[in-house]
N, C-alpha and C. Protein backbone atom coordinates (compact mmCIF):
# COMPACT_ATOMS: atom_id res chain seq x y z
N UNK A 1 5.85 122.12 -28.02
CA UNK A 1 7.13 122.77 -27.79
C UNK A 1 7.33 123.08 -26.33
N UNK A 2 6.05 124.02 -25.62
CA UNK A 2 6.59 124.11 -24.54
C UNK A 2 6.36 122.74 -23.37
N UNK A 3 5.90 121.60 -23.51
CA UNK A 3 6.01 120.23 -22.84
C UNK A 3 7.20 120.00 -23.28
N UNK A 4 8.21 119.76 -24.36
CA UNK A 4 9.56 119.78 -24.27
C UNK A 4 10.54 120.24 -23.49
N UNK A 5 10.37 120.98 -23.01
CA UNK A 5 11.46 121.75 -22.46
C UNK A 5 11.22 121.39 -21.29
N UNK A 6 10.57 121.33 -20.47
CA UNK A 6 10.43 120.91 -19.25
C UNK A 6 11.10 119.60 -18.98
N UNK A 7 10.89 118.66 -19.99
CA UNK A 7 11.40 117.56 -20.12
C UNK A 7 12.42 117.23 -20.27
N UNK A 8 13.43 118.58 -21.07
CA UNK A 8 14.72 118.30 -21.41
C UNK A 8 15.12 118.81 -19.64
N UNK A 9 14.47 120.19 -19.35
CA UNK A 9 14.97 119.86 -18.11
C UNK A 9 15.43 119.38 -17.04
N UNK A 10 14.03 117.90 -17.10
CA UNK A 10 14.04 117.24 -15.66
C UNK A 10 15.22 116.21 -16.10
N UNK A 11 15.38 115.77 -18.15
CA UNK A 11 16.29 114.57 -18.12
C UNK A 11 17.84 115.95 -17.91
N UNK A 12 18.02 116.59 -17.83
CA UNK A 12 19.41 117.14 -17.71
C UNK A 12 19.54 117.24 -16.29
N UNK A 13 18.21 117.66 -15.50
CA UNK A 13 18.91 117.69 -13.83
C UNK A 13 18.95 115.99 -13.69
N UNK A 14 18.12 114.78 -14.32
CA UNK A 14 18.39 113.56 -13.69
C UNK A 14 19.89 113.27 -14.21
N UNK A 15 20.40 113.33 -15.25
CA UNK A 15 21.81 113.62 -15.54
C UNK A 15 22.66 114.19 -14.91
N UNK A 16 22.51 115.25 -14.14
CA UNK A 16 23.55 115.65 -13.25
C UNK A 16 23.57 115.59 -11.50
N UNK A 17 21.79 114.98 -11.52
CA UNK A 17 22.74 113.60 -9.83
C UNK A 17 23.00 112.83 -10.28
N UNK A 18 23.36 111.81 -11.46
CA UNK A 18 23.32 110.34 -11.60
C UNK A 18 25.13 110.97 -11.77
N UNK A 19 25.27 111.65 -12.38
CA UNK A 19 27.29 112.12 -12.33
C UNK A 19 27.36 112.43 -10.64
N UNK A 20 26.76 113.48 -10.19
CA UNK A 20 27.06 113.66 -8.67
C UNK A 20 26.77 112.45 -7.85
N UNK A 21 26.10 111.73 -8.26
CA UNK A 21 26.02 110.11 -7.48
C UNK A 21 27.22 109.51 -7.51
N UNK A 22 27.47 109.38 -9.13
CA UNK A 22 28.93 108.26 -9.23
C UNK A 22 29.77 108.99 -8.55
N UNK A 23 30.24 110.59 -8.83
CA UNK A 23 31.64 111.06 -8.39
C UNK A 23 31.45 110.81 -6.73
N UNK A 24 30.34 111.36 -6.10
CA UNK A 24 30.20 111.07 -4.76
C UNK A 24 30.70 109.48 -4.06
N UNK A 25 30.30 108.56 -5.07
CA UNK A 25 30.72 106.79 -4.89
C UNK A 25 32.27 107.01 -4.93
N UNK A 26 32.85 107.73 -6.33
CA UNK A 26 34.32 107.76 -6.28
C UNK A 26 34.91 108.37 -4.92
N UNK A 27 34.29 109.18 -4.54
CA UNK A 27 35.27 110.14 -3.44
C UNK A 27 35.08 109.19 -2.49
N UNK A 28 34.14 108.53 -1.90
CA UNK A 28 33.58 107.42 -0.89
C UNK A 28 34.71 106.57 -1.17
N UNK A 29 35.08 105.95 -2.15
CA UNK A 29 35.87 104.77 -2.08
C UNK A 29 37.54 105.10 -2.35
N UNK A 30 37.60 106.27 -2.63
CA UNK A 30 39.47 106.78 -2.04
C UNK A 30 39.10 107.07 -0.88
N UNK A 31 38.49 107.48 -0.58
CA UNK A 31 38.66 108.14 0.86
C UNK A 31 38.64 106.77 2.28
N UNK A 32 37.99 105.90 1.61
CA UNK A 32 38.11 104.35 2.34
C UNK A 32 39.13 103.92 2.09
N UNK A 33 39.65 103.95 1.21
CA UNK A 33 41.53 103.80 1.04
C UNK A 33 42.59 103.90 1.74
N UNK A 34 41.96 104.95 1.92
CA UNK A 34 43.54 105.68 2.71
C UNK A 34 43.06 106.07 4.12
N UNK A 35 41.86 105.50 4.63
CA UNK A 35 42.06 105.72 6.20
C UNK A 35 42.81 105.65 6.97
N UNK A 36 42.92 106.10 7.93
CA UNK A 36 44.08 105.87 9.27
C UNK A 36 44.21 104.75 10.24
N UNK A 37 43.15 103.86 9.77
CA UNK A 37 42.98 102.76 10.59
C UNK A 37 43.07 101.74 9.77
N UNK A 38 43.42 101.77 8.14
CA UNK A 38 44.59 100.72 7.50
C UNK A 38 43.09 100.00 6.89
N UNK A 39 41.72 100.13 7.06
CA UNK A 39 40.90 99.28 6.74
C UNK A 39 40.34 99.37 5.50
N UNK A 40 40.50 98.67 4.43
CA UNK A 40 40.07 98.97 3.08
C UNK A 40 38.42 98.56 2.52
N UNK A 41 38.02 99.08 1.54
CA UNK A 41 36.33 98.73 1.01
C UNK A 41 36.96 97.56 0.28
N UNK A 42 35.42 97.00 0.29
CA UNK A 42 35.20 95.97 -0.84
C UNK A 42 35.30 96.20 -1.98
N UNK A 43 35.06 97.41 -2.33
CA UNK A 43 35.19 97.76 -3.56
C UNK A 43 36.90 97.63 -4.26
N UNK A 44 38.06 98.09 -3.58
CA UNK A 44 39.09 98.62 -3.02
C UNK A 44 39.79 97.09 -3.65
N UNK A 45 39.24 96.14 -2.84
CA UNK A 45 39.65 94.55 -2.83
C UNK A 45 39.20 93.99 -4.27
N UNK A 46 38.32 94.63 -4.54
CA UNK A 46 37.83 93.60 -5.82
C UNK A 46 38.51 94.01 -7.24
N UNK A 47 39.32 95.14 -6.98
CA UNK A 47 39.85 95.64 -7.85
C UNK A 47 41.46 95.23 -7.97
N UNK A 48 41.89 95.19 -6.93
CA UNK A 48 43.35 94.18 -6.60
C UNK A 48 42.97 92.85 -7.15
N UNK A 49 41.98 92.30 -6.78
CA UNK A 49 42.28 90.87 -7.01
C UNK A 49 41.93 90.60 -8.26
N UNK A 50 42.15 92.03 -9.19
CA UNK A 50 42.03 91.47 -10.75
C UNK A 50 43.30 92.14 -11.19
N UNK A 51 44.70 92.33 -10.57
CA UNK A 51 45.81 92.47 -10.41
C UNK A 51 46.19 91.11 -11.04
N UNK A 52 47.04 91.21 -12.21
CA UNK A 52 47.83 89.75 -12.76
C UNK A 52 49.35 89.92 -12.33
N UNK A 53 49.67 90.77 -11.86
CA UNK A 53 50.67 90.16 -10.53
C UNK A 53 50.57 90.11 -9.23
N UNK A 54 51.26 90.08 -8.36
CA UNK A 54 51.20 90.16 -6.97
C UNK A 54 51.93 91.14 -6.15
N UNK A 55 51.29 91.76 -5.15
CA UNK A 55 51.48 93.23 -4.42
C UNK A 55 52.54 92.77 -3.51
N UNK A 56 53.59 93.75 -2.89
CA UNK A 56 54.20 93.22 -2.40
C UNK A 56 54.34 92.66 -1.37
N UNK A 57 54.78 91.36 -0.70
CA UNK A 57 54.63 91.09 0.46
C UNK A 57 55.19 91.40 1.85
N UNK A 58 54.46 91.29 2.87
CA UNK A 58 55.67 92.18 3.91
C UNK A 58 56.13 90.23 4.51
N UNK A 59 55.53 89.64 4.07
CA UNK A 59 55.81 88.52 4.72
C UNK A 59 57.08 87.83 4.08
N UNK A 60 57.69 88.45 2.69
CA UNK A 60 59.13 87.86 2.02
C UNK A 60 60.18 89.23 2.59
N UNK A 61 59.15 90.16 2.80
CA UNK A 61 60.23 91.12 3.07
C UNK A 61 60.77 90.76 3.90
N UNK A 62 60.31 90.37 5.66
CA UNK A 62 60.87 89.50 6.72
C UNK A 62 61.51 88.68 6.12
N UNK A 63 61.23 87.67 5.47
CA UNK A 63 62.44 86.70 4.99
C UNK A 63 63.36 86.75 4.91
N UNK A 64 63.35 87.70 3.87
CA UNK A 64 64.50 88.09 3.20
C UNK A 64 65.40 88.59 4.68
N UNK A 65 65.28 89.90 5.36
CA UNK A 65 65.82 90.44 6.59
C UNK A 65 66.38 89.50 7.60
N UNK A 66 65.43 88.32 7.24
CA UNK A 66 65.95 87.23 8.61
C UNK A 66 67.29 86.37 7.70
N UNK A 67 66.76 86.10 6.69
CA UNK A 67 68.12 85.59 5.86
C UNK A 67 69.17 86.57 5.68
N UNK A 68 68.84 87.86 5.66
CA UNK A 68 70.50 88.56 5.72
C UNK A 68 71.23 88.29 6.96
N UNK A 69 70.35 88.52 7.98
CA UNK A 69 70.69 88.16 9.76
C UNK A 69 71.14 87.36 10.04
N UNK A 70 70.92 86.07 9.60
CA UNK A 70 71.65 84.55 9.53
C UNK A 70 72.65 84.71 9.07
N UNK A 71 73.24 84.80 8.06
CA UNK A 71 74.17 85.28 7.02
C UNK A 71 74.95 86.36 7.41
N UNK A 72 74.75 87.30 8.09
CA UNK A 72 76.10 88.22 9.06
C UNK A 72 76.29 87.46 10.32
N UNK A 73 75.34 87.21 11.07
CA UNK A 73 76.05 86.16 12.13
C UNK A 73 77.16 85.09 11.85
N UNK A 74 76.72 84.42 10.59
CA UNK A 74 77.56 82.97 10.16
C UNK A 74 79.11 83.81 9.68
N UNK A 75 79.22 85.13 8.91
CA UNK A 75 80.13 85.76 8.42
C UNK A 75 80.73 85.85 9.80
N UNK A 76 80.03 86.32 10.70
CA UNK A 76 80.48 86.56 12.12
C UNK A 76 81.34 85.82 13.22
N UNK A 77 80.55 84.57 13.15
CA UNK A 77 80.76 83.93 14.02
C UNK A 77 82.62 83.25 13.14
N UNK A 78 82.53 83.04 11.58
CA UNK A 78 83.28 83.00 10.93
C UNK A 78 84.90 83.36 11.24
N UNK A 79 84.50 84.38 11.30
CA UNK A 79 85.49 85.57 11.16
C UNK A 79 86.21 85.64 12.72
N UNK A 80 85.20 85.48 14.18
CA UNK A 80 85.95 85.37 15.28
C UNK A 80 86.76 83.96 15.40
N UNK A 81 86.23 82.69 15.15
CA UNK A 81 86.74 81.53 14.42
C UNK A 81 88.19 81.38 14.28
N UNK A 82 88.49 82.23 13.04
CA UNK A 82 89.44 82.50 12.03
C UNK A 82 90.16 83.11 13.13
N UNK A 83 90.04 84.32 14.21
CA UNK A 83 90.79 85.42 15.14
C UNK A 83 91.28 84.39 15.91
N UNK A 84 90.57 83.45 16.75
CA UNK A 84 90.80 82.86 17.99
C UNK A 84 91.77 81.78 17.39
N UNK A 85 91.54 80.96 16.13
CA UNK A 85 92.52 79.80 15.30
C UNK A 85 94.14 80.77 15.26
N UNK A 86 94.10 81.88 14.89
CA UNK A 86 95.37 82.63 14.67
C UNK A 86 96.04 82.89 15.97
N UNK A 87 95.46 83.62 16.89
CA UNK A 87 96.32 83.44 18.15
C UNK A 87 96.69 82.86 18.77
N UNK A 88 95.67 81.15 18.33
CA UNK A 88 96.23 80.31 19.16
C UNK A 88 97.24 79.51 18.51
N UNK A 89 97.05 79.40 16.74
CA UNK A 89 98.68 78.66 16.52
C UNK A 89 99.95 79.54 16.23
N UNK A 90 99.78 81.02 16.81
CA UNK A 90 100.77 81.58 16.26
C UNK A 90 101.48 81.41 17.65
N UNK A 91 101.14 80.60 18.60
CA UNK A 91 101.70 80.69 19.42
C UNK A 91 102.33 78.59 19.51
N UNK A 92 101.82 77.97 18.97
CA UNK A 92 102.15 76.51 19.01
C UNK A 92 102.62 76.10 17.61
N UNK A 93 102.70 76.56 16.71
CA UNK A 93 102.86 75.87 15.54
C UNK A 93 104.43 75.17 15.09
N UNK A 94 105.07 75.89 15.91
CA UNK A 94 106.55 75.38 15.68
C UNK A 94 106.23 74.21 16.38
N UNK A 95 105.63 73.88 17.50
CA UNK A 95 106.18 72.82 18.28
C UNK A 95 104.95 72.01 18.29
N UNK A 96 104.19 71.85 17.28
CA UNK A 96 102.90 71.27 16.43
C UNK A 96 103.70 70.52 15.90
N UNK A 97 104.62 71.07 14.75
CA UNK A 97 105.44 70.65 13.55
C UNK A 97 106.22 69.53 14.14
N UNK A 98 107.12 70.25 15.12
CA UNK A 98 108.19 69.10 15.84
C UNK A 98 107.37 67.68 15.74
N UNK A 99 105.91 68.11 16.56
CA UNK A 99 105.50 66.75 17.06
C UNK A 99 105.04 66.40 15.70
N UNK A 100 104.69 66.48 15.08
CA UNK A 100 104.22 65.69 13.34
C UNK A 100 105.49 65.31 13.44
N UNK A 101 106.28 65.55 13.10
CA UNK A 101 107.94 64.81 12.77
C UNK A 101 108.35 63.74 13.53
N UNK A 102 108.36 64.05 14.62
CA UNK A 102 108.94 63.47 15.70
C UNK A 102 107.60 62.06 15.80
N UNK A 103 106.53 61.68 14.99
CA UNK A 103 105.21 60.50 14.99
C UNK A 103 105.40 60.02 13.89
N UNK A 104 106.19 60.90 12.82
CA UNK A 104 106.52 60.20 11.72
C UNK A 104 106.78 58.82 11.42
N UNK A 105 107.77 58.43 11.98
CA UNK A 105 108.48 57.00 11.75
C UNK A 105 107.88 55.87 13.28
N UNK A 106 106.60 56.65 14.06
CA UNK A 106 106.53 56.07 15.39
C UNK A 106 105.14 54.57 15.17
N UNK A 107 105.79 53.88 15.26
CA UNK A 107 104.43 52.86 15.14
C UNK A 107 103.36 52.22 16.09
N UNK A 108 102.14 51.72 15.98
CA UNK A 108 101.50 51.51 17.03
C UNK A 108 100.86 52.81 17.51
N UNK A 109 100.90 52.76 18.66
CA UNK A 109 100.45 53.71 19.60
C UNK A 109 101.66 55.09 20.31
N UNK A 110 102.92 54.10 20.53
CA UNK A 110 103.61 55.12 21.16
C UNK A 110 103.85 54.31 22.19
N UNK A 111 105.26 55.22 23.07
CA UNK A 111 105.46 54.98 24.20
C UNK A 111 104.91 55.56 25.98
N UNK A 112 104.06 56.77 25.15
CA UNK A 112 103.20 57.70 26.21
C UNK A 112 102.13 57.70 26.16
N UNK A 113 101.29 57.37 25.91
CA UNK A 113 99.59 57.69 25.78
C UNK A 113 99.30 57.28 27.20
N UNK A 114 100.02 56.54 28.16
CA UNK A 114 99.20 56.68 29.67
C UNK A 114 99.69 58.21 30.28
N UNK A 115 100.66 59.01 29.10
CA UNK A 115 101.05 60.14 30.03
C UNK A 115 99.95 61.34 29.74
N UNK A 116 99.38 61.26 28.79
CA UNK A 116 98.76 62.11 27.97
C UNK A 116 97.13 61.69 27.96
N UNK A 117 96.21 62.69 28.36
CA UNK A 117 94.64 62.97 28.48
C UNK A 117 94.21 63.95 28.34
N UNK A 118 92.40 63.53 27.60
CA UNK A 118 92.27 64.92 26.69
C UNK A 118 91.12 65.33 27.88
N UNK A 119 91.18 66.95 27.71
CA UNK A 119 89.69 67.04 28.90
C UNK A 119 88.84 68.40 27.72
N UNK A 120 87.55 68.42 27.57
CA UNK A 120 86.85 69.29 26.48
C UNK A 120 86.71 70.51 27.18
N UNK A 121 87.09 71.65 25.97
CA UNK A 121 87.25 73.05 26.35
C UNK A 121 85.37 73.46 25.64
N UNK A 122 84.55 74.23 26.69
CA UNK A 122 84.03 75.06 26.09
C UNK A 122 83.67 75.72 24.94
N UNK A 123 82.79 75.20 23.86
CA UNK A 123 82.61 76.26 22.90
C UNK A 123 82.71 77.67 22.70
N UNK A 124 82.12 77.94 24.01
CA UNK A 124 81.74 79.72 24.10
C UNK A 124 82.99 80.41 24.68
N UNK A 125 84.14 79.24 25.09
CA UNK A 125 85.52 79.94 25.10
C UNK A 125 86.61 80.15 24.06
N UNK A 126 85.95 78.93 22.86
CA UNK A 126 86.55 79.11 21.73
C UNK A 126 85.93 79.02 20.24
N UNK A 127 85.01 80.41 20.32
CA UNK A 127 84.53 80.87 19.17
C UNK A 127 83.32 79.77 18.41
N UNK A 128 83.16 78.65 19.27
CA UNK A 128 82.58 78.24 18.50
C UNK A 128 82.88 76.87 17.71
N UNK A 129 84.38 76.61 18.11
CA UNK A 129 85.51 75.19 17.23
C UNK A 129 85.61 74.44 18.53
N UNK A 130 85.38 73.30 18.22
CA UNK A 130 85.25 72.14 18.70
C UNK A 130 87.00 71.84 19.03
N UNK A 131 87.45 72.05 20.82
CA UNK A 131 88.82 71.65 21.16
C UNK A 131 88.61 71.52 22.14
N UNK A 132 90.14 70.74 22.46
CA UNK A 132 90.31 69.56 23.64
C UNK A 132 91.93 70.60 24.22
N UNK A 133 91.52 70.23 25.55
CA UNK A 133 93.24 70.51 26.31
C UNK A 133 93.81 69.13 26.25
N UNK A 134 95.06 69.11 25.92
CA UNK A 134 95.78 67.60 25.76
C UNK A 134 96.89 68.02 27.24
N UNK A 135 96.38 67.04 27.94
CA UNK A 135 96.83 67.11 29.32
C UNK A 135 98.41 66.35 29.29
N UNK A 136 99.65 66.65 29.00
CA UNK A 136 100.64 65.81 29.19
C UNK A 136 101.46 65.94 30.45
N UNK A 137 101.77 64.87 31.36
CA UNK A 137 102.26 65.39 32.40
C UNK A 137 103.79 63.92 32.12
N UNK A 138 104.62 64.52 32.46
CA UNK A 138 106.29 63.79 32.34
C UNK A 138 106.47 62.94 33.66
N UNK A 139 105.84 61.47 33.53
CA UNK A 139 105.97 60.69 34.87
C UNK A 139 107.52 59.91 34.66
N UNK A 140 108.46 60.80 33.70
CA UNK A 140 109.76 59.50 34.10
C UNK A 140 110.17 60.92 35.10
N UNK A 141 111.58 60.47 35.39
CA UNK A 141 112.75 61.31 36.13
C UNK A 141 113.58 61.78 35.48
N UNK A 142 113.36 61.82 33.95
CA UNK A 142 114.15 62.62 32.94
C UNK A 142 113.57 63.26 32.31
N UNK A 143 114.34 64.87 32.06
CA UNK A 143 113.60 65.47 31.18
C UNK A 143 113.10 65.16 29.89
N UNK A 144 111.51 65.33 29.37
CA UNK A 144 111.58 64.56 28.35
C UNK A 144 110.89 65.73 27.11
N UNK A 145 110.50 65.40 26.13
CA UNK A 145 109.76 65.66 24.94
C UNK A 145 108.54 65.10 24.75
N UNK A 146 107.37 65.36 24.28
CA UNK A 146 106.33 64.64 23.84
C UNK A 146 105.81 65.27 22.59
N UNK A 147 105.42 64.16 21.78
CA UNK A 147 104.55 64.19 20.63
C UNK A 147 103.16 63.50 20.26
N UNK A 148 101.94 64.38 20.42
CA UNK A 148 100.80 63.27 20.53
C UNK A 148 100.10 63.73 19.39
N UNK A 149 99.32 63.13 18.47
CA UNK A 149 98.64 63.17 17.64
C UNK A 149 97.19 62.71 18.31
N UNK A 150 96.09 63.79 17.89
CA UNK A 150 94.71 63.90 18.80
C UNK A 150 93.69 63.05 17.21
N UNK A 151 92.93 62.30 17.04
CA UNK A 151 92.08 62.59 15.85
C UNK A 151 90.93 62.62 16.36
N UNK A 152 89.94 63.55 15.85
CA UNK A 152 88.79 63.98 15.30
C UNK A 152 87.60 63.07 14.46
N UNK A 153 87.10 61.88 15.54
CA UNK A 153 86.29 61.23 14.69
C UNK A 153 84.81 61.22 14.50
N UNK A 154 84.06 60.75 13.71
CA UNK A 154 82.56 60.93 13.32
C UNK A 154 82.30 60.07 14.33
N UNK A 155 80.65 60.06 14.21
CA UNK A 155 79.93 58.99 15.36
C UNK A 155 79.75 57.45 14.55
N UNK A 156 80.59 57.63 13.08
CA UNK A 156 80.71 56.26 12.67
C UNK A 156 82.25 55.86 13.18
N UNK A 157 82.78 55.99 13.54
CA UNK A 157 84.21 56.09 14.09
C UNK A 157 85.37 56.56 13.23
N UNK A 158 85.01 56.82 11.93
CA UNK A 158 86.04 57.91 10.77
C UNK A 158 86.50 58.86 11.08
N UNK A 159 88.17 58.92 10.78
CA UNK A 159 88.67 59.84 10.90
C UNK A 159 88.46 61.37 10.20
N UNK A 160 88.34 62.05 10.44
CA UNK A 160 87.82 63.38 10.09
C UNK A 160 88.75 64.61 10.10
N UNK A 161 89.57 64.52 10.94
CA UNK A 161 90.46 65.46 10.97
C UNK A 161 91.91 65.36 11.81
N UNK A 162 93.25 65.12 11.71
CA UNK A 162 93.82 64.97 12.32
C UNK A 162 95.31 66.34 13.49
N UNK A 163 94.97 66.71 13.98
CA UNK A 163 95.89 67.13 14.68
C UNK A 163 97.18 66.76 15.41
N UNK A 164 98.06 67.53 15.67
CA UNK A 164 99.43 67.15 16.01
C UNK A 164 99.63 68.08 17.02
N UNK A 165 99.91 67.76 18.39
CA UNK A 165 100.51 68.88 19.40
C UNK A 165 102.13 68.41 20.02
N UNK A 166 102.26 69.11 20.85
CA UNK A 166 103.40 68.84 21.39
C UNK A 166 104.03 69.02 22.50
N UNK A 167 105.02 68.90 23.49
CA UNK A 167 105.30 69.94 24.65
C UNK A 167 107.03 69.41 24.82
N UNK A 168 107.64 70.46 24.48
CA UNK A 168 109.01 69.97 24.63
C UNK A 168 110.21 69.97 26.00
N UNK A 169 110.86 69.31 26.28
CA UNK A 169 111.42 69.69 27.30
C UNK A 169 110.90 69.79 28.73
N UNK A 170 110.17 69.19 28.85
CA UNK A 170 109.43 68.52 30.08
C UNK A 170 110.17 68.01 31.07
N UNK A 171 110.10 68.78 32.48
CA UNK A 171 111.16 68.62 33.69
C UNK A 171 110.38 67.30 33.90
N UNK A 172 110.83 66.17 34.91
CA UNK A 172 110.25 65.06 35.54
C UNK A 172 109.23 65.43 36.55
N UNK A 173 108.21 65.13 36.42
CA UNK A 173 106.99 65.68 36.66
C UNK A 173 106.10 66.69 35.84
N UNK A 174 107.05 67.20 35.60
CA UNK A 174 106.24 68.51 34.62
C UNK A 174 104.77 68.07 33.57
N UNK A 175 104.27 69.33 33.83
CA UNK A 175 103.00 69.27 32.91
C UNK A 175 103.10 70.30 31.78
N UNK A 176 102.18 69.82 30.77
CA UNK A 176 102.06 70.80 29.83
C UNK A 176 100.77 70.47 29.18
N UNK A 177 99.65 71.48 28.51
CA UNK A 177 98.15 71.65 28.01
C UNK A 177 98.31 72.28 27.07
N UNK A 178 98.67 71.19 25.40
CA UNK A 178 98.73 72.11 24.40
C UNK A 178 97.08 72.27 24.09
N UNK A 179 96.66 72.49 23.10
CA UNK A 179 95.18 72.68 22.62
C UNK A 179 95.68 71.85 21.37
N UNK A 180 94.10 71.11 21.08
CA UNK A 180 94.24 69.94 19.54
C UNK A 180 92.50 70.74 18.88
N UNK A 181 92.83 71.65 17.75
CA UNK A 181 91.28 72.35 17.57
C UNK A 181 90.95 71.45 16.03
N UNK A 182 89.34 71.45 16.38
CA UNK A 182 88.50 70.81 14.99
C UNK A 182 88.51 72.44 14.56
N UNK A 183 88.76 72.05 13.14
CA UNK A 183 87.88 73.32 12.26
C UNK A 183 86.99 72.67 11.09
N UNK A 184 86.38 71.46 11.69
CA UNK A 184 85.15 71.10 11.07
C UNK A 184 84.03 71.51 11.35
N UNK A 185 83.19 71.40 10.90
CA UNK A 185 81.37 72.10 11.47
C UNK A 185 81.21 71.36 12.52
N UNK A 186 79.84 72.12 13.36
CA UNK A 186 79.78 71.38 14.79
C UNK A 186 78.57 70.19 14.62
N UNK A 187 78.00 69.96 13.22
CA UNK A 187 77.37 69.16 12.93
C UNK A 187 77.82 68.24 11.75
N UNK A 188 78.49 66.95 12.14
CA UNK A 188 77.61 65.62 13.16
C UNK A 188 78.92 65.97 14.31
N UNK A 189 78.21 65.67 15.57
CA UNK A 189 79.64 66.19 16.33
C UNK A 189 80.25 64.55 16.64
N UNK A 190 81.85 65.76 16.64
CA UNK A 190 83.17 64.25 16.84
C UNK A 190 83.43 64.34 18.10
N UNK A 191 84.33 63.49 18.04
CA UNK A 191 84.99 62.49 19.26
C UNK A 191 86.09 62.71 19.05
N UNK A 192 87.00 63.08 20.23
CA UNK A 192 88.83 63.47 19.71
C UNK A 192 89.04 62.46 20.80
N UNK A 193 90.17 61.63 19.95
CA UNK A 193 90.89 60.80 20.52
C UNK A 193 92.26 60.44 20.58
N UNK A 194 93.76 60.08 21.15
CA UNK A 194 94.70 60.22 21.44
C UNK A 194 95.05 58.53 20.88
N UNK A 195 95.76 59.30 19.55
CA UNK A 195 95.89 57.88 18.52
C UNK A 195 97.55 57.54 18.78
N UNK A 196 98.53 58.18 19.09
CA UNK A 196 99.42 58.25 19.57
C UNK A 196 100.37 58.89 20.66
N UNK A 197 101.29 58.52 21.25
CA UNK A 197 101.88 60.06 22.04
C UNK A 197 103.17 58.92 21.84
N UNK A 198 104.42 60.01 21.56
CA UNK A 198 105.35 59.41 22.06
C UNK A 198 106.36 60.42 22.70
N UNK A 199 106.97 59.44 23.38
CA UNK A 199 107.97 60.51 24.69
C UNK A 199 109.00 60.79 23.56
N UNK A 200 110.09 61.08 23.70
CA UNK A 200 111.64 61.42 23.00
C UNK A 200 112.40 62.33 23.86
C-alpha cells in the first residue's frame, strides 16, 4: 500500500509536465504566429497546407485593382473623346452636311483635290481620335465653296470610315482647315485620304 502511493504520485506529477509541455508547445506556436516580423513556424505551415481551399491572395487582389485602373482610365479617356467630338461638330456639322450633299451626285474625284491637303493633328491634342486638318485654300479668282470627303483606310487599303467636311464661301485665295475625325480605335492604325473635293 504504502509503495503505491508514491507511485501514483510520481505518474500524476509525470502527467502534469507532459500537459505543461504540450500547453507550453501550444503557446510557442501562436505566439510564432503572430510575430511582428510576419515570420511563421513550421508547424503554422503544415497546418495550412491541409487547408482544402485556398487563403487569400494578395497577388489577385493587385489584379483585380490594376483591372479596375485600366477600366476607369478607358471610361476616361472615353468620356474626354466623346467632350472633344461634341465641341468640335457642334461647331461644323451644318457645313459637314452641305458638303455630303453637295459629293452626292459628284463623280470621279472632283474638280479640287489639287486645292485641298490633309496635314495630321496630334493625338494628345485630340483626346486620343485619330484627325487630320483638311487644308483647303481657293486658287480660282472667284469666290468659291468646297466639299471634300476624307476616308479612313486600314493598312489593307479598306475603307473604314468615311467623313465629309466643308468650307463655304471662300474669297479667291482664301483658306480654310476644317477637321475630318476617326472615331475608330487607334489599333490597326489608318490612313486618311482625300477621295474627293469638289469646288461649287
Amino acid at each position: 500500500m504504502l509503495s503505491s502511493t508514491p507511485r501514483r504520485r510520481t505518474a500524476t506529477a509525470l502527467a502534469g509536465l507532459v500537459l505543461a509541455a504540450v500547453s507550453a508547445a501550444s503557446l510557442v506556436s501562436c505566439s510564432s504566429d503572430s510575430d511582428d516580423d510576419g515570420s511563421s513556424s513550421s508547424a503554422s505551415a503544415a497546418v495550412t497546407d491541409s487547408f482544402s481551399g485556398s487563403a487569400p491572395s494578395a497577388l489577385a487582389s493587385v489584379k483585380e485593382s490594376v483591372k479596375a485602373s485600366v477600366s476607369a482610365l478607358a471610361s476616361s479617356a472615353s468620356a474626354q473623346a466623346s467632350a472633344w467630338l461634341a465641341s468640335v461638330s457642334a461647331e461644323t456639322e451644318r457645313a459637314n452636311r452641305a458638303a455630303k450633299n453637295a459629293l452626292k451626285d459628284v463623280e470621279g474625284k472632283g474638280n479640287a483635290t489639287a486645292d485641298v491637303s490633309l496635314t495630321g493633328k496630334p493625338r494628345a491634342e485630340t483626346a486620343g481620335l485619330l484627325a487630320v486638318v483638311v487644308n483647303i485654300t481657293n486658287s480660282t479668282d472667284e469666290t468659291a465653296s468646297y466639299a471634300v470627303q476624307v476616308d479612313f483606310r486600314d493598312p489593307d487599303g479598306k475603307v473604314v470610315q468615311t467623313r465629309y467636311v466643308g468650307a463655304e464661301d471662300l474669297k479667291p485665295g482664301g483658306k480654310a482647315q476644317p477637321l475630318a475625325i476617326s472615331t475608330e480605335p487607334a489599333e490597326p492604325q489608318l490612313t486618311a485620304v482625300v477621295t474627293k473635293a469638289q469646288r461649287y
